[in-house]
N, C-alpha and C. Protein backbone atom coordinates (compact mmCIF):
# COMPACT_ATOMS: atom_id res chain seq x y z
N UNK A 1 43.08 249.90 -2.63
CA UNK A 1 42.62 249.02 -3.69
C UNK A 1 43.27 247.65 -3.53
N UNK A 2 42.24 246.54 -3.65
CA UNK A 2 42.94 244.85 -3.70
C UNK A 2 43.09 244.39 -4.91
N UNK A 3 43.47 245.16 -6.26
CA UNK A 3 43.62 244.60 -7.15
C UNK A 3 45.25 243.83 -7.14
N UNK A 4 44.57 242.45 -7.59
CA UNK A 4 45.54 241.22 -7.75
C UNK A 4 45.86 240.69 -6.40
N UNK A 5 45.26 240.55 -5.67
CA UNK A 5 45.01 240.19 -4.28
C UNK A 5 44.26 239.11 -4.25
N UNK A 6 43.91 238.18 -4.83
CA UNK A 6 43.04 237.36 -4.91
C UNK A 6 43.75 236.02 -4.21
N UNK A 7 42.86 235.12 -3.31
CA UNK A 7 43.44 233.87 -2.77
C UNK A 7 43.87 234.19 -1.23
N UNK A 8 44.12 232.72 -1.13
CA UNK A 8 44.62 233.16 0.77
C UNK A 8 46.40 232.87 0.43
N UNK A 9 46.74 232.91 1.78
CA UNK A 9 48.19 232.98 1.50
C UNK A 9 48.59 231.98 2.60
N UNK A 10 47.45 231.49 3.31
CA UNK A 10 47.80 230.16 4.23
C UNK A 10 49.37 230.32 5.20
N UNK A 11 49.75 231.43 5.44
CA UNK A 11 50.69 231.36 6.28
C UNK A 11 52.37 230.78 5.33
N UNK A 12 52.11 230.93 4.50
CA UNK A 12 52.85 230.31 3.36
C UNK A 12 53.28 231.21 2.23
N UNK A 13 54.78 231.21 2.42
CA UNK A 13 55.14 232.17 1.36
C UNK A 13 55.20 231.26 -0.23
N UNK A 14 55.15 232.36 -1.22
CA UNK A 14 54.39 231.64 -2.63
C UNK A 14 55.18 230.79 -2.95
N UNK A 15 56.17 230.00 -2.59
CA UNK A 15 56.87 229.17 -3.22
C UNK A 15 56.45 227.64 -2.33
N UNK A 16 56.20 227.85 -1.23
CA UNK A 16 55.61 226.58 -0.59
C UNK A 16 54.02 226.78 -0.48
N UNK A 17 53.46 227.80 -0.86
CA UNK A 17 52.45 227.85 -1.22
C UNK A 17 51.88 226.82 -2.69
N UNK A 18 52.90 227.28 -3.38
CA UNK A 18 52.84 226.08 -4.72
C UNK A 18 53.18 224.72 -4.80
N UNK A 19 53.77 224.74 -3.59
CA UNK A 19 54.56 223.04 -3.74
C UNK A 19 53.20 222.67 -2.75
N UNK A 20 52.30 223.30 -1.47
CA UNK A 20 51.26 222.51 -1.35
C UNK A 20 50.11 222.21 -2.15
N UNK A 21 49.91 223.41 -3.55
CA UNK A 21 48.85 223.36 -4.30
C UNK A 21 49.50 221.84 -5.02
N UNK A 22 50.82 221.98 -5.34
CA UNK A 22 50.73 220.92 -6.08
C UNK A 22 50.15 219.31 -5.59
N UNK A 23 51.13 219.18 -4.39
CA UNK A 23 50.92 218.16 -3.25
C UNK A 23 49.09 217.61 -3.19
N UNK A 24 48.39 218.51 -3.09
CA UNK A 24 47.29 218.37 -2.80
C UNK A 24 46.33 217.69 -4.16
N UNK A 25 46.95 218.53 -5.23
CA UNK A 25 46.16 218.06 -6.41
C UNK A 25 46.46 216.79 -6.95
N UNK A 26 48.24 216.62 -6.76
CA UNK A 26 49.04 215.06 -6.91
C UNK A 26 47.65 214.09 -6.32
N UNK A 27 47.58 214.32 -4.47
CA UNK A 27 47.02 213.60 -3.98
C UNK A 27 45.25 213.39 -4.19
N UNK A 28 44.68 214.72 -4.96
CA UNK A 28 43.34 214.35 -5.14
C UNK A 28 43.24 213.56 -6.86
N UNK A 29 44.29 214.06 -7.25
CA UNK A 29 44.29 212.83 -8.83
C UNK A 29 44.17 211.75 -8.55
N UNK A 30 45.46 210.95 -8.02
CA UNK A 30 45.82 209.89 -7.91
C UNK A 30 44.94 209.18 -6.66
N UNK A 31 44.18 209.68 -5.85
CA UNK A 31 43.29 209.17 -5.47
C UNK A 31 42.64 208.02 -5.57
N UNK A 32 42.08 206.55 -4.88
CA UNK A 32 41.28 205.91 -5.54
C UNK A 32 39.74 206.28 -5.64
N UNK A 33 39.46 206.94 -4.43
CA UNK A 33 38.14 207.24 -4.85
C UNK A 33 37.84 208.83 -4.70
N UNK A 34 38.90 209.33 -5.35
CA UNK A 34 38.74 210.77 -5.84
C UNK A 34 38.12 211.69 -4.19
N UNK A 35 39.01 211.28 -3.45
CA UNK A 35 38.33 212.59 -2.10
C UNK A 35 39.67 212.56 -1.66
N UNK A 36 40.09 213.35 -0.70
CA UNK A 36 41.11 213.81 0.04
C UNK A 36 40.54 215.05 1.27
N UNK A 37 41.23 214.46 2.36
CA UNK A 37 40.26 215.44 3.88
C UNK A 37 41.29 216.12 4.08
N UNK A 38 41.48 217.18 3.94
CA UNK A 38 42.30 218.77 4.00
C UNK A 38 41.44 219.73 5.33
N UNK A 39 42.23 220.95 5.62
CA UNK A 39 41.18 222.19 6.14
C UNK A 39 40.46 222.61 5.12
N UNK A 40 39.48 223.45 5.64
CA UNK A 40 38.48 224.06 4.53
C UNK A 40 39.02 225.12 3.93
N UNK A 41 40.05 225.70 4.45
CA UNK A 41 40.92 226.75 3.63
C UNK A 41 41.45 226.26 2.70
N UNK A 42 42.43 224.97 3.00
CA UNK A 42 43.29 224.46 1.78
C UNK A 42 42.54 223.81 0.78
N UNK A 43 41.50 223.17 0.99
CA UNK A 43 40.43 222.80 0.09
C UNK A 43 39.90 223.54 -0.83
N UNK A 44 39.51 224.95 -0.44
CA UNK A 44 38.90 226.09 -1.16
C UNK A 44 40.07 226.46 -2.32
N UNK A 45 41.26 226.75 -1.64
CA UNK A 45 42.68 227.56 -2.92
C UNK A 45 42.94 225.94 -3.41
N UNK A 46 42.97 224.67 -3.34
CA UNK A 46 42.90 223.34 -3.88
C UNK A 46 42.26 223.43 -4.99
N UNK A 47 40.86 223.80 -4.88
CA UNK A 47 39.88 223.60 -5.88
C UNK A 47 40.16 224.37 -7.26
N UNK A 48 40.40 225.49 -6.84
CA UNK A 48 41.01 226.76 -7.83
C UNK A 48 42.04 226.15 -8.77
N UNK A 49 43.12 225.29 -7.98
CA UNK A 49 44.10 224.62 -8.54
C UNK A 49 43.55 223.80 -9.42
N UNK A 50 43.48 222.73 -8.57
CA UNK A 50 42.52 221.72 -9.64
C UNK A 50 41.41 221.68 -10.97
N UNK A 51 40.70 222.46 -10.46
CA UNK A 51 39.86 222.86 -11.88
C UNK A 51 40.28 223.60 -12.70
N UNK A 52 41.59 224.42 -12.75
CA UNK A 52 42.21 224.71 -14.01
C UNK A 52 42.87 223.71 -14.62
N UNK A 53 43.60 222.67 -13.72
CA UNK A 53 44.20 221.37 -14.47
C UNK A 53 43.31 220.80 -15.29
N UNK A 54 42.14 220.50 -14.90
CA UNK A 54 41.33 219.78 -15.71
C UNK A 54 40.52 220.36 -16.75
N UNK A 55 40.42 221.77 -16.75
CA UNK A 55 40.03 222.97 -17.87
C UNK A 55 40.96 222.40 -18.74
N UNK A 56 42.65 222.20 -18.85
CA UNK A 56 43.88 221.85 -19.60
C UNK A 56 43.29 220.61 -20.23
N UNK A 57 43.20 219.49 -19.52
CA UNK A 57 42.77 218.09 -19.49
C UNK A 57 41.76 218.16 -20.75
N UNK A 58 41.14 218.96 -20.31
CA UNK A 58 39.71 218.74 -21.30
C UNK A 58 40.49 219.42 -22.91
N UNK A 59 41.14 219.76 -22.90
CA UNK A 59 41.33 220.66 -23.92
C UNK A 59 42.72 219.43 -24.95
N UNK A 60 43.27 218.87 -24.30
CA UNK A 60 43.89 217.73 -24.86
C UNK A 60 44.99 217.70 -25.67
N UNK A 61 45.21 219.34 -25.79
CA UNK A 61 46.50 219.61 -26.74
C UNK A 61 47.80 218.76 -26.38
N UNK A 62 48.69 219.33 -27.27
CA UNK A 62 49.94 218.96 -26.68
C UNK A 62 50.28 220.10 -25.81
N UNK A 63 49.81 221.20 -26.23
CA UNK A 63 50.36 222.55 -25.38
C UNK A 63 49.48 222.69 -24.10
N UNK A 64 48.56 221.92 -24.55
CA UNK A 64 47.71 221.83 -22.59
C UNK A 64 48.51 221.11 -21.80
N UNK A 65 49.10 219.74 -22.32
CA UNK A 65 50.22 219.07 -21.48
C UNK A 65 51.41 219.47 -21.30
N UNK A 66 51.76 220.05 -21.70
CA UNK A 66 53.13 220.97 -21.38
C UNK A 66 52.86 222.19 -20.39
N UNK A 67 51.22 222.48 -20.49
CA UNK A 67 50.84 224.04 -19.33
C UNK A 67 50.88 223.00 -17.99
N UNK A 68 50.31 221.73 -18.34
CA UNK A 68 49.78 220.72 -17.02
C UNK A 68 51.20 220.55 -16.05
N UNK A 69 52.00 219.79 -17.14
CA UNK A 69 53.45 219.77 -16.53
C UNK A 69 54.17 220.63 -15.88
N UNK A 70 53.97 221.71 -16.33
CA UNK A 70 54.58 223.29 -16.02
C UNK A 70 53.68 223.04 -14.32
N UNK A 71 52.72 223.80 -14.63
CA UNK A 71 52.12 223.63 -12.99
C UNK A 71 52.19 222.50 -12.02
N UNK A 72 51.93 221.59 -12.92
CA UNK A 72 52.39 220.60 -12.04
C UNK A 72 53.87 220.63 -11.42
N UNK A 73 55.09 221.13 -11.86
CA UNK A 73 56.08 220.58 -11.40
C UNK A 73 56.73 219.36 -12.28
N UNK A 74 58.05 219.76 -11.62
CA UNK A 74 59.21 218.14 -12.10
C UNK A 74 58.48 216.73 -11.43
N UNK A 75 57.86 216.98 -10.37
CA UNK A 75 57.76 215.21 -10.00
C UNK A 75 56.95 215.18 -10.37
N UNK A 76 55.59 215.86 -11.55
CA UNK A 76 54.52 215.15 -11.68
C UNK A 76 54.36 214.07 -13.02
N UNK A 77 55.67 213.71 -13.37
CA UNK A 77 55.32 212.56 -14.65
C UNK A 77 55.48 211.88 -13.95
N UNK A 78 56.38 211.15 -13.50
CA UNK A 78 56.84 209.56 -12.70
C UNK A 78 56.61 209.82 -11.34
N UNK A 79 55.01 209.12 -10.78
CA UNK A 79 55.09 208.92 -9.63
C UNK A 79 54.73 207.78 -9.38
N UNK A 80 55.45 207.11 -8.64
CA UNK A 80 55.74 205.34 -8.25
C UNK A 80 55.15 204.95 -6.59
N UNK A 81 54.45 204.48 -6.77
CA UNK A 81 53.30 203.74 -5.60
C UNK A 81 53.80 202.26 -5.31
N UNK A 82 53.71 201.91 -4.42
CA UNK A 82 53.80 200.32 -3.96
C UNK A 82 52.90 199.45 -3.69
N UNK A 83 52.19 199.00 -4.60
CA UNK A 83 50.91 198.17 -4.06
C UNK A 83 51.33 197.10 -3.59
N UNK A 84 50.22 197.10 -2.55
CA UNK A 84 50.35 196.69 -0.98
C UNK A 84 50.06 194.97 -1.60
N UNK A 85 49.53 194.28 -1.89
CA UNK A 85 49.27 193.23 -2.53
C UNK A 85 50.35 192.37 -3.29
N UNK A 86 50.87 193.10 -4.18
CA UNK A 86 52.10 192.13 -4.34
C UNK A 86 53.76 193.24 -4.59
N UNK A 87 53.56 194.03 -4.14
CA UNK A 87 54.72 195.11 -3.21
C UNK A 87 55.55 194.73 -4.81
N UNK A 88 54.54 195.05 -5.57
CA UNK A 88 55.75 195.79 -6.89
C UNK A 88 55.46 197.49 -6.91
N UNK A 89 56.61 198.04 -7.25
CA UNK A 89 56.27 199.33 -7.63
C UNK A 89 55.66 199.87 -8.98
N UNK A 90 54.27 200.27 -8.96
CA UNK A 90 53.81 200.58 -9.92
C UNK A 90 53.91 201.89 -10.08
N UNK A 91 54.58 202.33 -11.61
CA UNK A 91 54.69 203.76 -12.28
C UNK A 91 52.96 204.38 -12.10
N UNK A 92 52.70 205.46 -11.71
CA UNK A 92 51.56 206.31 -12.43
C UNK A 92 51.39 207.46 -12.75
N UNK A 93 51.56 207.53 -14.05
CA UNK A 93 51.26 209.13 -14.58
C UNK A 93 50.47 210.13 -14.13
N UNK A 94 50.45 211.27 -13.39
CA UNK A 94 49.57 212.07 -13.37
C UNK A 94 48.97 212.59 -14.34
N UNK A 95 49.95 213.08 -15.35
CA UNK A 95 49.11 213.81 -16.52
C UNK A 95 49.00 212.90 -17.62
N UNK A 96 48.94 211.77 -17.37
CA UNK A 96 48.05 210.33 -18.21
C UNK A 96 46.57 210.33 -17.78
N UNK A 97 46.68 210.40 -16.34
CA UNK A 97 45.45 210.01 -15.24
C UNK A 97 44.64 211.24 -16.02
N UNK A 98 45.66 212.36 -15.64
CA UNK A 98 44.22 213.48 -16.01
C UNK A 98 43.70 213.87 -16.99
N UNK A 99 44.70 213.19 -17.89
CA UNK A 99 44.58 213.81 -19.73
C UNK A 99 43.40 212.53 -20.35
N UNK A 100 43.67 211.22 -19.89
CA UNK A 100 43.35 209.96 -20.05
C UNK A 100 41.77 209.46 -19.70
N UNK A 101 41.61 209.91 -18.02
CA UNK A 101 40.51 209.60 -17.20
C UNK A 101 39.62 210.85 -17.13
N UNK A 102 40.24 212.03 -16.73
CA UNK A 102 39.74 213.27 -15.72
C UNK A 102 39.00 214.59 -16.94
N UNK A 103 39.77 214.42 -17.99
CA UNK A 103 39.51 215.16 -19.72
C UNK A 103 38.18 214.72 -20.32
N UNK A 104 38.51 213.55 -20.27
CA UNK A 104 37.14 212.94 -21.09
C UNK A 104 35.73 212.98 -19.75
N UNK A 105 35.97 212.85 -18.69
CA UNK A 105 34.59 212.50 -17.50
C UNK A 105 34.03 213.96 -17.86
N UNK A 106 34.87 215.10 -17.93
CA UNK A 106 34.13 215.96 -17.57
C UNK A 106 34.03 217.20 -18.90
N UNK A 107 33.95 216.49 -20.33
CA UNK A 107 34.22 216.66 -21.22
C UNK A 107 32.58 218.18 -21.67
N UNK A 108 31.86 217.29 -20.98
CA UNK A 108 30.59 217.99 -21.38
C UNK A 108 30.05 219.19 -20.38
N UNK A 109 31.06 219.17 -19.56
CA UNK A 109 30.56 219.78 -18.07
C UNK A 109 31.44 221.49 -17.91
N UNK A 110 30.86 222.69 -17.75
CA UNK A 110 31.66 224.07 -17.99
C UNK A 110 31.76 224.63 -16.46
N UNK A 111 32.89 223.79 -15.99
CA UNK A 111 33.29 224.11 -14.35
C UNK A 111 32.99 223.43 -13.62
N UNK A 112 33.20 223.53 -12.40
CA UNK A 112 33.00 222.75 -11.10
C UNK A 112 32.76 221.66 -10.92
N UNK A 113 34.24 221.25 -11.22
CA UNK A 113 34.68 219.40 -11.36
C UNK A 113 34.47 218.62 -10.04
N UNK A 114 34.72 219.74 -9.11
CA UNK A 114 34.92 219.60 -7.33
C UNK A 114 34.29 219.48 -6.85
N UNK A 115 33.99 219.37 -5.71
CA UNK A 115 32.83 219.99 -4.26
C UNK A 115 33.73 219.51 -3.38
N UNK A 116 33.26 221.07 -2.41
CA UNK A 116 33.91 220.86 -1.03
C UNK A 116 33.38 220.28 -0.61
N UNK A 117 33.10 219.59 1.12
CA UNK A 117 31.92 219.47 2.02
C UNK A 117 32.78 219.20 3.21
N UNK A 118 31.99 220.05 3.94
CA UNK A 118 33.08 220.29 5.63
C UNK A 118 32.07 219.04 6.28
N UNK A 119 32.99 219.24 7.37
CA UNK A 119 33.18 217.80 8.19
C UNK A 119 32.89 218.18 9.54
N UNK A 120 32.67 217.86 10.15
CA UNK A 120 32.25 218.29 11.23
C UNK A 120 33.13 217.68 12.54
N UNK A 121 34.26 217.19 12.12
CA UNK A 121 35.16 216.54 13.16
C UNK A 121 36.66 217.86 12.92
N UNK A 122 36.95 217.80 14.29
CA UNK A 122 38.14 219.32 14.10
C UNK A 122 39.24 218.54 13.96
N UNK A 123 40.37 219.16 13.64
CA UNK A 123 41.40 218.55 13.05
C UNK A 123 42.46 218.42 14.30
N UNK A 124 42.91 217.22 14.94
CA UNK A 124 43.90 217.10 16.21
C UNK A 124 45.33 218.47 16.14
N UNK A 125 45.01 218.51 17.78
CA UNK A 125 45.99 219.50 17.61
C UNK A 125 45.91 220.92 17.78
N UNK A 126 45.59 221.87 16.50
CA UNK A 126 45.01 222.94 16.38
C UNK A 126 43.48 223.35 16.45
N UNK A 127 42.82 221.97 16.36
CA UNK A 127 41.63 222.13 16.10
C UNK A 127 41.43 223.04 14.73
N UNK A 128 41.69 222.64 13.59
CA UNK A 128 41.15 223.54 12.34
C UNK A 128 39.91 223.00 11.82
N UNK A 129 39.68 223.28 11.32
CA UNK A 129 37.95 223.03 10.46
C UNK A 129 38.81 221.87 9.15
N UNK A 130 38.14 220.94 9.31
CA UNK A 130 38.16 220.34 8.41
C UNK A 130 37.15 220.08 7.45
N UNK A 131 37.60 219.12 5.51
CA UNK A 131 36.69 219.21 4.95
C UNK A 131 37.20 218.15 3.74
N UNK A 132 36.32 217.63 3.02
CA UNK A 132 36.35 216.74 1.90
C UNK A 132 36.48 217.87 0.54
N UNK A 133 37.84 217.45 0.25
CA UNK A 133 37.56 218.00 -1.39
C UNK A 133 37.55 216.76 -2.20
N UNK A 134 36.64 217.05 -2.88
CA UNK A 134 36.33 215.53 -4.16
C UNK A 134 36.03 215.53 -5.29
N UNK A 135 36.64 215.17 -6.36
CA UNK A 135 36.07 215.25 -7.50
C UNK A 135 34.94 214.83 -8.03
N UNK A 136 34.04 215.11 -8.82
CA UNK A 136 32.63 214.87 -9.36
C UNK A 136 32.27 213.12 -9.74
N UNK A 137 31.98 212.46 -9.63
CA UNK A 137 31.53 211.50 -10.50
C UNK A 137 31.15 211.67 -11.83
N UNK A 138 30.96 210.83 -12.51
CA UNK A 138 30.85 211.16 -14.38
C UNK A 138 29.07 211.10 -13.98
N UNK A 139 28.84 212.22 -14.61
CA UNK A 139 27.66 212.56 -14.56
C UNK A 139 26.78 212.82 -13.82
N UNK A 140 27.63 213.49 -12.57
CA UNK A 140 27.14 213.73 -11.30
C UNK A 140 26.54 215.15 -11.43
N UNK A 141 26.05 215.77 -10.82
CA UNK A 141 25.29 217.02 -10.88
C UNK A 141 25.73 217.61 -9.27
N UNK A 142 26.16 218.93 -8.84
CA UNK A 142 26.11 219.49 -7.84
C UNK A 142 24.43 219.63 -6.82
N UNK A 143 25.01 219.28 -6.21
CA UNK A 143 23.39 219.53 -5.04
C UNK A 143 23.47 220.79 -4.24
N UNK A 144 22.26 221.30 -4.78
CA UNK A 144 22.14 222.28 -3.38
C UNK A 144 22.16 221.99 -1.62
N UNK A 145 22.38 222.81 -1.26
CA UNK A 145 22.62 222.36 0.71
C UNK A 145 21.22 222.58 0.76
N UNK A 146 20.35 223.28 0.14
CA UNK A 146 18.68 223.54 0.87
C UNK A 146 18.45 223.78 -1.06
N UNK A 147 17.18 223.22 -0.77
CA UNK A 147 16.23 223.03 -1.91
C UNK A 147 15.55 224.48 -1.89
N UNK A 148 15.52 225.42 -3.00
CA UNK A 148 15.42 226.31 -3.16
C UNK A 148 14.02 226.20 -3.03
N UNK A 149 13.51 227.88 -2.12
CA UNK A 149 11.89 227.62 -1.61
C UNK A 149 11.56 228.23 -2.79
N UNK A 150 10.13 227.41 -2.47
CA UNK A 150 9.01 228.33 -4.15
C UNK A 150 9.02 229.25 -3.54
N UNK A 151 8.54 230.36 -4.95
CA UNK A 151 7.96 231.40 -4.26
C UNK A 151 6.86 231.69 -3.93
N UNK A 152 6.31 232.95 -3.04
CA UNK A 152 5.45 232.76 -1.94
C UNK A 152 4.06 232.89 -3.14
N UNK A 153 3.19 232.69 -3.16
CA UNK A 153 1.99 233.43 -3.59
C UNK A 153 1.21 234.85 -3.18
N UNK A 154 1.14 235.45 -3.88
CA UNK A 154 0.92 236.71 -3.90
C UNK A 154 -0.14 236.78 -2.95
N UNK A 155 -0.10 238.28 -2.03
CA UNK A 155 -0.82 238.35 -0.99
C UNK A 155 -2.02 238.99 -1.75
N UNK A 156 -3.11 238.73 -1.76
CA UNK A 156 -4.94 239.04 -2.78
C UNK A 156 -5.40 239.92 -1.38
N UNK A 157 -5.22 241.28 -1.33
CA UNK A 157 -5.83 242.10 -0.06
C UNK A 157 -7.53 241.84 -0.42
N UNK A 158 -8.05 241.54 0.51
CA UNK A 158 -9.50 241.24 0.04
C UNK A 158 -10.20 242.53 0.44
N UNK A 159 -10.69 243.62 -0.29
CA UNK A 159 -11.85 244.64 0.15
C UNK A 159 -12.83 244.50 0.72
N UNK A 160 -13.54 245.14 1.96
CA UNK A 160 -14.43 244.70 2.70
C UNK A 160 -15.17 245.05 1.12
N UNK A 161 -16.87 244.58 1.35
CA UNK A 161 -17.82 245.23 0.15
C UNK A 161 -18.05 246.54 0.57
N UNK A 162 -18.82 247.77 0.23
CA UNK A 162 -19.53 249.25 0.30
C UNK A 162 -20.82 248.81 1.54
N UNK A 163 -20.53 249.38 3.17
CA UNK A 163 -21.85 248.57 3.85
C UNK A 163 -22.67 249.95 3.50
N UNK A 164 -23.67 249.18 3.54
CA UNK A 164 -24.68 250.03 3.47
C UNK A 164 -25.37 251.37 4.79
N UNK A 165 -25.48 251.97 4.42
CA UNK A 165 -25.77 253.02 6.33
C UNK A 165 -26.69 253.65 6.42
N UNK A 166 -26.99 254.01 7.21
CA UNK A 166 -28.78 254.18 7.56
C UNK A 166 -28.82 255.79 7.24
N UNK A 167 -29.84 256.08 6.86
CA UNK A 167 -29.09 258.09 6.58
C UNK A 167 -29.35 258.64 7.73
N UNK A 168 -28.05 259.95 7.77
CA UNK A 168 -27.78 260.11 9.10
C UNK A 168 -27.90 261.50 8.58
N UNK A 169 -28.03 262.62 9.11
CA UNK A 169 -28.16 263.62 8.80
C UNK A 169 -26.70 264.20 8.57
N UNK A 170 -26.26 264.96 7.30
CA UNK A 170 -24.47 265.08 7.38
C UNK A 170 -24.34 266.37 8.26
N UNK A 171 -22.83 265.89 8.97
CA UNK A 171 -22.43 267.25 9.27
C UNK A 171 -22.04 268.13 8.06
N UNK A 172 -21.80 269.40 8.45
CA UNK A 172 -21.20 269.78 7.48
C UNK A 172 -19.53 269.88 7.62
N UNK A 173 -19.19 269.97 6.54
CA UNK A 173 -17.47 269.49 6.73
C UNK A 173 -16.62 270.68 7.58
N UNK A 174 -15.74 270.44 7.88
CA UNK A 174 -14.64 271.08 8.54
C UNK A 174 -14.41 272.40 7.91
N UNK A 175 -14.14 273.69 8.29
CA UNK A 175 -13.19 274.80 7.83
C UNK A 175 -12.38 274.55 6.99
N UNK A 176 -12.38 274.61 6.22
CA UNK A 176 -10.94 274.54 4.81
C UNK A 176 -9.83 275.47 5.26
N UNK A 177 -8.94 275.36 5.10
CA UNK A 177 -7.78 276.44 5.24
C UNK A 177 -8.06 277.19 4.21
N UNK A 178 -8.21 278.65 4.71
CA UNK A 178 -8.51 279.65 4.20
C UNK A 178 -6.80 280.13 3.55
N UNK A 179 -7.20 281.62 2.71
CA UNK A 179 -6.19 282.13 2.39
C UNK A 179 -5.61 283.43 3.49
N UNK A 180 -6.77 283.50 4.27
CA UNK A 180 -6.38 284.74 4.95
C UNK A 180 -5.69 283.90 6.39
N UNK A 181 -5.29 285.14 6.77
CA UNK A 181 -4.44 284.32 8.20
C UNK A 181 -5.15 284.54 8.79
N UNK A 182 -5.02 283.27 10.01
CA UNK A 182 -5.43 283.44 11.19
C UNK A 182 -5.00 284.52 12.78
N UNK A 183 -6.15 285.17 13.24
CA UNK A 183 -5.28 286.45 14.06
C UNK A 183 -4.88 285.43 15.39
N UNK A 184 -4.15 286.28 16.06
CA UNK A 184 -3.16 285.47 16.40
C UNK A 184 -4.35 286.04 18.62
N UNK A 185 -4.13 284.58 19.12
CA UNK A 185 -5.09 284.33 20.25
C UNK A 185 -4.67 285.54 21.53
N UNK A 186 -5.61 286.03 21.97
CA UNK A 186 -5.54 287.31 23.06
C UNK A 186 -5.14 286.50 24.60
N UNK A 187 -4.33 287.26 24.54
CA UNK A 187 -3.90 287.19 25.85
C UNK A 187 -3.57 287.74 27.17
């Protein structure tokens, strides 16, 4: 039985297993345009991560921000960036960003904040499969990969008509299986 077996384990025992879930979600928050190119493995247990943060987000408590913080970790209030432009260090909240921006976008929406989409370039090195995890746009809708086919129309067996036949004199029909047995052939 695999009960409570759920998830990959990425070669990663659960304690750096969590410090990459965190890492990853830090980096798909704070994002500017909400994508980050991972393997398609780490993307997939990413997503899991992420869309419970923002399940929290949406919910706006104080006790959702204290669950956010908790998962998140100690470094996720004060994280300090250097913009490149005039090289001050700017503070940015994660759980401002997500409580603030990420709560309200997807306020009306019941799951799947994300989408994967693999990439078709392998990753140097190991060659792993790579892939885009990204968050939704406000009011974006998931796309199918193939447009779901109609369905077929029903097959109408067409009956020849009754032909008509010239009268033929009938045979008469076959032997019926009798009740008595048949004797058995001389030999």
């Amino acid at each position: 039985m695999r009960h409570l077996k759920a998830g990959r384990k990425l070669g990663r025992n659960a304690t750096h297993r969590l410090a990459l879930m965190r890492n990853l979600a830090r980096s798909l928050i704070l994002s500017e345009n909400g994508r980050i190119i991972t393997t398609v493995e780490k993307a997939k247990e990413a997503r899991r991560f992420v869309e419970k943060l923002i399940t929290l987000a949406k919910k706006g408590t104080l006790h959702a921000r204290r669950q956010a913080i908790a998962k998140l970790g100690p470094i996720s209030n004060p994280f300090t960036i250097v913009d490149e432009e005039t090289d001050e260090v700017v503070e940015i909240q994660i759980i401002k960003k997500l409580f603030d921006e990420l709560g309200p976008r997807f306020q009306d929406r019941q799951g799947g904040y994300t989408r994967v989409i693999k990439r078709h370039e392998r990753r140097l090195g190991d060659g792993g499969k790579t892939a885009f995890l990204e968050l939704l746009k406000e009011g974006e809708t998931k796309v199918r990969a193939r447009a779901p086919s109609a369905a077929p129309a029903p097959r109408v067996r067409e009956t020849p008509a009754p032909e008509e036949h010239e009268s033929t004199p009938e045979t008469p029909p076959p032997p019926s299986a009798s009740t008595e047995p048949t004797p058995p052939p001389a030999s």
